[in-house]
C-alpha atoms as a PDB file:
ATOM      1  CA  UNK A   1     -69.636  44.346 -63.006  1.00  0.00           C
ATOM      2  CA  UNK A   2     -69.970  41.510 -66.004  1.00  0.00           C
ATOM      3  CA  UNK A   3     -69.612  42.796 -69.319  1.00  0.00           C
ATOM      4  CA  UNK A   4     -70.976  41.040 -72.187  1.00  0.00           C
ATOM      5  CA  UNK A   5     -70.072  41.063 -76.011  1.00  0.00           C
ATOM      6  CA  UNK A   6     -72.743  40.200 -77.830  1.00  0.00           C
ATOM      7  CA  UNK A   7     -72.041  37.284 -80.334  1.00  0.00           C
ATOM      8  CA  UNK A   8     -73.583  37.906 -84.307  1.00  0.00           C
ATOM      9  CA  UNK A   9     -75.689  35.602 -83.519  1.00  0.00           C
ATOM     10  CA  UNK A  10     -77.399  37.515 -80.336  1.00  0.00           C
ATOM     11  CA  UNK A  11     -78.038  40.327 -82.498  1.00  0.00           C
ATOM     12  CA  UNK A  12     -79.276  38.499 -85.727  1.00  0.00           C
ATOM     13  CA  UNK A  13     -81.562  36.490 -83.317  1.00  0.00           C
ATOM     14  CA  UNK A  14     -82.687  39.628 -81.720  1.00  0.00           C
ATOM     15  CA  UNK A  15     -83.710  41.290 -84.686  1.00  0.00           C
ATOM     16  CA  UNK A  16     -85.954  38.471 -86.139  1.00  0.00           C
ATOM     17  CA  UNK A  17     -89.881  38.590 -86.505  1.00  0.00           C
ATOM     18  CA  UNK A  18     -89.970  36.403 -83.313  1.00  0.00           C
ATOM     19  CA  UNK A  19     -87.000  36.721 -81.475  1.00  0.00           C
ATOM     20  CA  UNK A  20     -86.350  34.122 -78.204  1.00  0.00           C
ATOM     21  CA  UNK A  21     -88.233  35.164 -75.407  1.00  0.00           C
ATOM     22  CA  UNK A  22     -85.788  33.784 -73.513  1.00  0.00           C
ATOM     23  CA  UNK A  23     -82.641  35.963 -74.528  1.00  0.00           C
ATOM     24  CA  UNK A  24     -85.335  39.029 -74.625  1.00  0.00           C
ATOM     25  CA  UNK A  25     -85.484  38.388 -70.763  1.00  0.00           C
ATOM     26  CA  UNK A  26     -82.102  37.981 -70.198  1.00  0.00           C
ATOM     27  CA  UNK A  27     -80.858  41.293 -72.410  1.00  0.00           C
ATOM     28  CA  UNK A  28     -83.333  43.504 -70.155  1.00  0.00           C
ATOM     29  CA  UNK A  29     -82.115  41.799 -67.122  1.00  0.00           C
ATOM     30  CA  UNK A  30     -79.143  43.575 -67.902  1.00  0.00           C
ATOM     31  CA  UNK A  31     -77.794  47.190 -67.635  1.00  0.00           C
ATOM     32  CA  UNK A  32     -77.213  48.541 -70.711  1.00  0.00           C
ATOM     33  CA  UNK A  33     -73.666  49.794 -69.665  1.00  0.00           C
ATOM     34  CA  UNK A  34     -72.482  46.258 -69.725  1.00  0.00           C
ATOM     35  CA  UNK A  35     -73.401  45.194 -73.302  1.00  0.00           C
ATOM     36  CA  UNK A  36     -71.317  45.407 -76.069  1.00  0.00           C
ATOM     37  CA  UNK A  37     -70.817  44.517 -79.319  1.00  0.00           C
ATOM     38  CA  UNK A  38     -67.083  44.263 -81.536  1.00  0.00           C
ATOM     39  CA  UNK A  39     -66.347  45.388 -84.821  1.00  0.00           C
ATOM     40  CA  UNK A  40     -66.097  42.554 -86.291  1.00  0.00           C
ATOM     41  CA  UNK A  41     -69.952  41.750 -85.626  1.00  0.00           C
ATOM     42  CA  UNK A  42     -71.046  45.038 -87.137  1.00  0.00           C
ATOM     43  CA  UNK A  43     -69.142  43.863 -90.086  1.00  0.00           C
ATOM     44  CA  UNK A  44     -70.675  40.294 -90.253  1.00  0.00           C
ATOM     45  CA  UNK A  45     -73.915  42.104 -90.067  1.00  0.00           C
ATOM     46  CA  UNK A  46     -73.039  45.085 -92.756  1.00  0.00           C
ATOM     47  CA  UNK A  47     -71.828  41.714 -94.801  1.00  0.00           C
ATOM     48  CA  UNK A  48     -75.028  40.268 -94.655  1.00  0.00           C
ATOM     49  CA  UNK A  49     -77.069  43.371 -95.383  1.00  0.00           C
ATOM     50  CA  UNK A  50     -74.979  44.055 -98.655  1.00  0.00           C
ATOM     51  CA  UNK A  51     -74.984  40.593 -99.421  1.00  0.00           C
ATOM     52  CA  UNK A  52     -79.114  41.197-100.325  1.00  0.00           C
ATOM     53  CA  UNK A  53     -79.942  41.687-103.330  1.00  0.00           C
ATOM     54  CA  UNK A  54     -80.733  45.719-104.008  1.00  0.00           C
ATOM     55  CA  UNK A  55     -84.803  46.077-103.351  1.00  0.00           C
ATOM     56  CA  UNK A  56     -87.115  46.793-100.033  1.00  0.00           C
ATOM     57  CA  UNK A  57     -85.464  44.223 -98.047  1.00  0.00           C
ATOM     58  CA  UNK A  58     -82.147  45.286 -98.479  1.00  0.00           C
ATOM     59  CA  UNK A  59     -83.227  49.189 -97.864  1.00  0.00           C
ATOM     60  CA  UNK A  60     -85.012  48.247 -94.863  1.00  0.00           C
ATOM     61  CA  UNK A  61     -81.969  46.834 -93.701  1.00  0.00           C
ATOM     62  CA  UNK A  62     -79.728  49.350 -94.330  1.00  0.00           C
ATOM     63  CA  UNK A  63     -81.989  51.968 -92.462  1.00  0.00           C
ATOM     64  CA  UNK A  64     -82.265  49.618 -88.845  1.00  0.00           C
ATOM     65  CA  UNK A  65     -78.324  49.430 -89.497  1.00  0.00           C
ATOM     66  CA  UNK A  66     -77.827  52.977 -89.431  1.00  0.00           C
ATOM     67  CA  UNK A  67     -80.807  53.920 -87.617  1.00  0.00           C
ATOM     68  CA  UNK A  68     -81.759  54.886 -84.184  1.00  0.00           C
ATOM     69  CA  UNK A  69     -82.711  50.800 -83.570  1.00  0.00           C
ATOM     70  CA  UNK A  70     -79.531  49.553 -85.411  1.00  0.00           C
ATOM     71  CA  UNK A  71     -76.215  48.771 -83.527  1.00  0.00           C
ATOM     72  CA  UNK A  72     -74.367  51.605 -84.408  1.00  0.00           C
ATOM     73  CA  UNK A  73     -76.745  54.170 -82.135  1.00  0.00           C
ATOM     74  CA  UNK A  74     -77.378  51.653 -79.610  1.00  0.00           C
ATOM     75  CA  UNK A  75     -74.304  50.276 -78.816  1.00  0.00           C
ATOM     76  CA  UNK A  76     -72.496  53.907 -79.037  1.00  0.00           C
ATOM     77  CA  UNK A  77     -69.298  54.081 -77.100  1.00  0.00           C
ATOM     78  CA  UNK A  78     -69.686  50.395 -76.503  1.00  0.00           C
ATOM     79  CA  UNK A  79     -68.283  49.385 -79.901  1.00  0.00           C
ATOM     80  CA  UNK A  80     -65.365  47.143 -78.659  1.00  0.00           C
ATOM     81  CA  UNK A  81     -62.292  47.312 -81.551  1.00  0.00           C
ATOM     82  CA  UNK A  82     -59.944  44.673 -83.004  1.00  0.00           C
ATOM     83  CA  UNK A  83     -57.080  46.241 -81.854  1.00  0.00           C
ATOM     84  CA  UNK A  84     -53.110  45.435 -81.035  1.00  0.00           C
ATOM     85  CA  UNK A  85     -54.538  43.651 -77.615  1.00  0.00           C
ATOM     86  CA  UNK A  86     -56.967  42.120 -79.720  1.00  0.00           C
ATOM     87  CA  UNK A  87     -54.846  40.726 -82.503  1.00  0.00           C
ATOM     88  CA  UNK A  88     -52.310  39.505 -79.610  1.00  0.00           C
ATOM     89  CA  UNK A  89     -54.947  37.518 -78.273  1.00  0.00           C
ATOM     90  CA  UNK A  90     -55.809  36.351 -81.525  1.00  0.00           C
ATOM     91  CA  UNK A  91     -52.680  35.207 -82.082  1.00  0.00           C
ATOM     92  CA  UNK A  92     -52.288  33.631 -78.816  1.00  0.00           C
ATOM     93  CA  UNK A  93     -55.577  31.499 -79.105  1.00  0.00           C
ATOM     94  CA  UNK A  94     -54.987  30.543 -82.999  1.00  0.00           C
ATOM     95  CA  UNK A  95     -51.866  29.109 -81.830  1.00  0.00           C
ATOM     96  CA  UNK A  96     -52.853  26.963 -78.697  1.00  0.00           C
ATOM     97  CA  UNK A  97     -55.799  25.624 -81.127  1.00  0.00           C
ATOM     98  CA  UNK A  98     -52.964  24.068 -83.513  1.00  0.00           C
ATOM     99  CA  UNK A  99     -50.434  23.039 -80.671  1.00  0.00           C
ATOM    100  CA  UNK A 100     -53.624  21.177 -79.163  1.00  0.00           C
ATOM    101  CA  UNK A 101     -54.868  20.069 -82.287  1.00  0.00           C
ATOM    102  CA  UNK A 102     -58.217  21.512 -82.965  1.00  0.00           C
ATOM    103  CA  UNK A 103     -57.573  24.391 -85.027  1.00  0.00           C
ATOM    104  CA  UNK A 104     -60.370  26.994 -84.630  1.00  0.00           C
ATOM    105  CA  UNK A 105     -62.363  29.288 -87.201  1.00  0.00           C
ATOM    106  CA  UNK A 106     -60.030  32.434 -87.266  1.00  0.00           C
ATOM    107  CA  UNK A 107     -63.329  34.573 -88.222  1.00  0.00           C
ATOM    108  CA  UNK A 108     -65.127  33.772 -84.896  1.00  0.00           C
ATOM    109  CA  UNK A 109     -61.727  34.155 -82.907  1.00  0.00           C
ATOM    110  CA  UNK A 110     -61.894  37.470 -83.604  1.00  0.00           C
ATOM    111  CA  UNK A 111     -64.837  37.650 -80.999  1.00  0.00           C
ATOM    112  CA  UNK A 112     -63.090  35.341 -78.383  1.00  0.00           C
ATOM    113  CA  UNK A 113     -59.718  37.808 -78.933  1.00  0.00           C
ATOM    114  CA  UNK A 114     -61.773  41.132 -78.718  1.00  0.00           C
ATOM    115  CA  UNK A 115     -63.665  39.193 -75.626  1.00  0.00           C
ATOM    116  CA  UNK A 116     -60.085  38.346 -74.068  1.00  0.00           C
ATOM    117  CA  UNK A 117     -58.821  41.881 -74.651  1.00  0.00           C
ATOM    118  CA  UNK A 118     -61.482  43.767 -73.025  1.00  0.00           C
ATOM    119  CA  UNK A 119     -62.560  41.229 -70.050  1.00  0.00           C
ATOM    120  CA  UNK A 120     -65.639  40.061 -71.316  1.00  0.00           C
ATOM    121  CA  UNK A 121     -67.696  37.235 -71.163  1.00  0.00           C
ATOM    122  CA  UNK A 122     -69.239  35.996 -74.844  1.00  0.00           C
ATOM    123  CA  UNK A 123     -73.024  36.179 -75.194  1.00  0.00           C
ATOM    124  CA  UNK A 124     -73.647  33.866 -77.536  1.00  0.00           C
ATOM    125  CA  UNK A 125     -75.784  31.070 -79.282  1.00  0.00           C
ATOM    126  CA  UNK A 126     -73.410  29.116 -80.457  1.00  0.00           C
ATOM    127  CA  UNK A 127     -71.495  27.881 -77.491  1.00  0.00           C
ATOM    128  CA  UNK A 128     -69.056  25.291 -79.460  1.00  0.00           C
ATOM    129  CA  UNK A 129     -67.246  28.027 -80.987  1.00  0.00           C
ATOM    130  CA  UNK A 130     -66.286  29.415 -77.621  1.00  0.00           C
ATOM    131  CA  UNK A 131     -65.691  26.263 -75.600  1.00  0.00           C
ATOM    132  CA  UNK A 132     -62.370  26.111 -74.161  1.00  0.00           C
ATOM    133  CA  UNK A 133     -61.412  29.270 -75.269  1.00  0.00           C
ATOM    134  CA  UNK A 134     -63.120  32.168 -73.786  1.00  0.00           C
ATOM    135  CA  UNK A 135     -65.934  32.434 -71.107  1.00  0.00           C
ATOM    136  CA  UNK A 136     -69.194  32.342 -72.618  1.00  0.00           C
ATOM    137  CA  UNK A 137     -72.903  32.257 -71.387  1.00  0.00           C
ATOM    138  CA  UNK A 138     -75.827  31.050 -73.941  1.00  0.00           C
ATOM    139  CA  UNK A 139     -78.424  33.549 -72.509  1.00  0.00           C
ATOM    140  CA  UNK A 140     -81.179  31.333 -74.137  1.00  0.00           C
ATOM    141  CA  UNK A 141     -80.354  28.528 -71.728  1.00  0.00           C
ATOM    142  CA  UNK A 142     -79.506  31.096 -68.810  1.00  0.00           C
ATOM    143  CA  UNK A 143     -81.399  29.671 -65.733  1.00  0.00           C
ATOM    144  CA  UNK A 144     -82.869  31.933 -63.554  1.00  0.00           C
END
């Protein structure tokens, strides 16, 4: 069984008025029991919604969030936490960045470290923030 955490950018993407085809395919491809998303992306995403001015928008927003359609219902129970593996792993991959030279963004470490902790593999968009770090899979360029 592969599990999958869901990069922010997976769900953002997803949620759009015309979301990729492609990563539509490859999300009902597969079971929902091994999708997940971290903490740390319902924060970047609760971020973003209070970042909106107060209005529709921002109401709308709030509603998906905490609605039936939103992460927090349909990823429930598969809410993966920065925790003390986590924050080991964190630490771990923060310091092999600056031993090697190429520090990394400690924000979207957070993902690789929750990934590393719970044997994931990153679903994401942005595959240079993973390279070399974690295993990853762009689902957009997924070949079938």
């Amino acid at each position: 069984m592969t599990r999958y955490l869901l990069d922010t950018n997976v769900i953002s993407e997803v949620t759009r008025r015309e979301p990729s085809a492609a990563l539509l395919d490859w999300l009902e491809q597969q079971p929902r029991a091994n999708l997940f998303v971290a903490t740390f992306t319902l924060a970047e995403i609760k971020r973003g919604i209070l970042a909106q001015p107060f209005g529709r928008k921002r109401r709308e927003l709030e509603n998906w969030f905490n609605g039936s359609d939103g992460p927090l219902a349909l990823f429930q129970g598969r809410i993966l936490a920065f925790d003390e593996t986590a924050a080991d792993e964190w630490a771990r991959i923060m310091a092999e960045g600056s031993r090697s030279g190429r520090p990394r963004s400690g924000l979207d470490m957070i993902v690789a470290a929750t990934t590393a902790a719970n044997h994931c593999i990153v679903a994401t968009l942005n595959e240079r923030h993973f390279r070399g770090v974690v295993d990853f899979i762009n689902p957009v360029r997924v070949t079938s």
